[in-house]
Protein backbone atom coordinates (compact mmCIF):
# COMPACT_ATOMS: atom_id res chain seq x y z
CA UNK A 1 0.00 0.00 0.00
CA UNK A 2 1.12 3.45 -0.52
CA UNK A 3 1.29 6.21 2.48
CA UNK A 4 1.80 9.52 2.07
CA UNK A 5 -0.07 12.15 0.78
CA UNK A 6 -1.78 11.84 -2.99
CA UNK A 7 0.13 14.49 -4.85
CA UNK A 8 -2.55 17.10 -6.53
CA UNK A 9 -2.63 17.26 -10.40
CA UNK A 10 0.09 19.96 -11.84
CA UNK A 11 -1.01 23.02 -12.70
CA UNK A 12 0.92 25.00 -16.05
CA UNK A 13 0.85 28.71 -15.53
CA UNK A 14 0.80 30.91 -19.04
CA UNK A 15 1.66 34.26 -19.98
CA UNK A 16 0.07 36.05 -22.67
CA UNK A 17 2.07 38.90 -24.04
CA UNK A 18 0.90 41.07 -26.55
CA UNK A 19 2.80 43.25 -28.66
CA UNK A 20 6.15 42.36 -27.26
CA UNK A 21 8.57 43.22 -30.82
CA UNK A 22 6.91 47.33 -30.18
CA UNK A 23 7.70 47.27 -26.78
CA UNK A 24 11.33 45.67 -27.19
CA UNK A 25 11.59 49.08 -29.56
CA UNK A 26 10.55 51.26 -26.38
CA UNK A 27 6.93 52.09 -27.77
CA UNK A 28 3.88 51.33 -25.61
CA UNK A 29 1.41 48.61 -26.35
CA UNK A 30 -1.07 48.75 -28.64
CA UNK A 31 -3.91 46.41 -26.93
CA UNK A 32 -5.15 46.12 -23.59
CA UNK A 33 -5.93 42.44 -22.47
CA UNK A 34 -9.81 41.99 -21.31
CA UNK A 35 -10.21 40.60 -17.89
CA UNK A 36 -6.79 40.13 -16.76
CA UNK A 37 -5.41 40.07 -13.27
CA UNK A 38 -4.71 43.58 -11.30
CA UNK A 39 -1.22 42.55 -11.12
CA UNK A 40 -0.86 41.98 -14.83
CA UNK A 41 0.24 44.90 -17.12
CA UNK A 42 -2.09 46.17 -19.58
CA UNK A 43 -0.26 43.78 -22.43
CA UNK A 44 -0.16 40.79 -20.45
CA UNK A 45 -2.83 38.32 -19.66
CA UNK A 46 -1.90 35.23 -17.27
CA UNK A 47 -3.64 32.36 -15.77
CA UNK A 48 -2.77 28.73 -14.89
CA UNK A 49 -4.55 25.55 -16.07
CA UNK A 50 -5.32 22.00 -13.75
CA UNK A 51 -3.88 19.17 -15.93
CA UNK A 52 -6.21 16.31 -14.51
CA UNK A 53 -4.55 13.88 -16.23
CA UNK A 54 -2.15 12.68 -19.20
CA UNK A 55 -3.25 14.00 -22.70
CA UNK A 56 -6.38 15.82 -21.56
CA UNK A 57 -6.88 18.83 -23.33
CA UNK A 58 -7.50 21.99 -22.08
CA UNK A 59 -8.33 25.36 -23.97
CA UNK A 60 -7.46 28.96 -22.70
CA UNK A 61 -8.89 32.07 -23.98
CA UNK A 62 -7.84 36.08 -23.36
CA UNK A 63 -9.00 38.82 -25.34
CA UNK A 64 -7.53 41.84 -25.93
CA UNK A 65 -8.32 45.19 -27.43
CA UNK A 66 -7.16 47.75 -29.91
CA UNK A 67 -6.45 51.38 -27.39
CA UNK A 68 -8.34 54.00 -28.97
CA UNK A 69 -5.48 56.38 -29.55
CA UNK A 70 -3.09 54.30 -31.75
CA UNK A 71 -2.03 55.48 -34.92
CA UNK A 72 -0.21 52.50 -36.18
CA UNK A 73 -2.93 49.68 -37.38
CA UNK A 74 -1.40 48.13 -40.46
CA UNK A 75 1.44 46.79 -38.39
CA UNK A 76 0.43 43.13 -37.38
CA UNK A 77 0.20 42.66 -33.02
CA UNK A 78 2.66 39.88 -32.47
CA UNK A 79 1.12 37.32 -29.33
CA UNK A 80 4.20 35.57 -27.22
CA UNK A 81 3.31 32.79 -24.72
CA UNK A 82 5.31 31.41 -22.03
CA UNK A 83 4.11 28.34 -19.95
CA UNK A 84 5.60 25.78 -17.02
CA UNK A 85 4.28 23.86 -14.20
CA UNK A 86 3.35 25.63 -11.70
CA UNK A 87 5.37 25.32 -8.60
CA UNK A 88 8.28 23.85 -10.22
CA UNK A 89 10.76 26.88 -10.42
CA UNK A 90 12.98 25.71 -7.59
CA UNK A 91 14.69 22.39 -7.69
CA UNK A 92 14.85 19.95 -4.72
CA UNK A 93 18.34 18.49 -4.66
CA UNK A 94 19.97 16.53 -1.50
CA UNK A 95 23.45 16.99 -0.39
CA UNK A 96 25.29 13.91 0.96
CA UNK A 97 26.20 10.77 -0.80
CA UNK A 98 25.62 9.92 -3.90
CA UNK A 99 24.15 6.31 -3.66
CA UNK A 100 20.90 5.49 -1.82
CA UNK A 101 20.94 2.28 0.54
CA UNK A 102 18.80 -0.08 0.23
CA UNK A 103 15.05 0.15 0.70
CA UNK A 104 15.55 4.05 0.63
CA UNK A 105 12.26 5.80 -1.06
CA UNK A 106 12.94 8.58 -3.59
CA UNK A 107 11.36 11.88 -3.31
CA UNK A 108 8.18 12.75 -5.55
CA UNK A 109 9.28 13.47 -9.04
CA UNK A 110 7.80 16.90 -10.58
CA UNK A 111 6.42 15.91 -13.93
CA UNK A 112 8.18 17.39 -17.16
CA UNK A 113 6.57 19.37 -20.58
């Protein structure tokens, strides 16, 4: 039998950005993302997703909006997304040795994209 707790299903945080080769030229954004978080800039629109389990899909969707007072609408608004699992950003190693004895358990691996 297993003991322990169950380990909840990963999470993968995204990023939306919006507009990101203008900005990287120091202009400001030309669209506003609808119904984004207060932290988020105006360009940016981020959420995470529950991965219940292996090869379930999942869809996301963020909208976003021309700002009135932009001259510049021929130009097309590139979209960048960034994604990971959520809680994943620090990594659990052990000091010590280097071999495990015998009947030792391993830690919980993080799953991988």
């Amino acid at each position: 039998p297993r003991h322990g707790p169950v380990p909840l299903p990963p999470a993968l945080e995204y990023v939306f950005d919006a507009d990101t080769d203008r900005r990287r030229l120091g202009h400001a954004p030309r669209v506003a993302f609808l119904g984004r978080r207060p932290s988020d800039p105006e360009h940016q629109f981020s959420n995470t997703v529950e991965l219940s389990r292996q090869h379930a899909r999942s869809c996301a969707t963020a909208t976003f909006q021309l700002q009135d007072s932009i001259r510049d609408k021929l130009r097309p608004i590139s979209v960048t997304l960034a994604y990971g699992i959520q809680g994943t950003g620090t990594s659990r190693h052990s000091r010590g040795t280097s071999r495990h004895s015998r009947g030792a358990t391993l830690p919980p691996l993080s799953p991988v994209l």
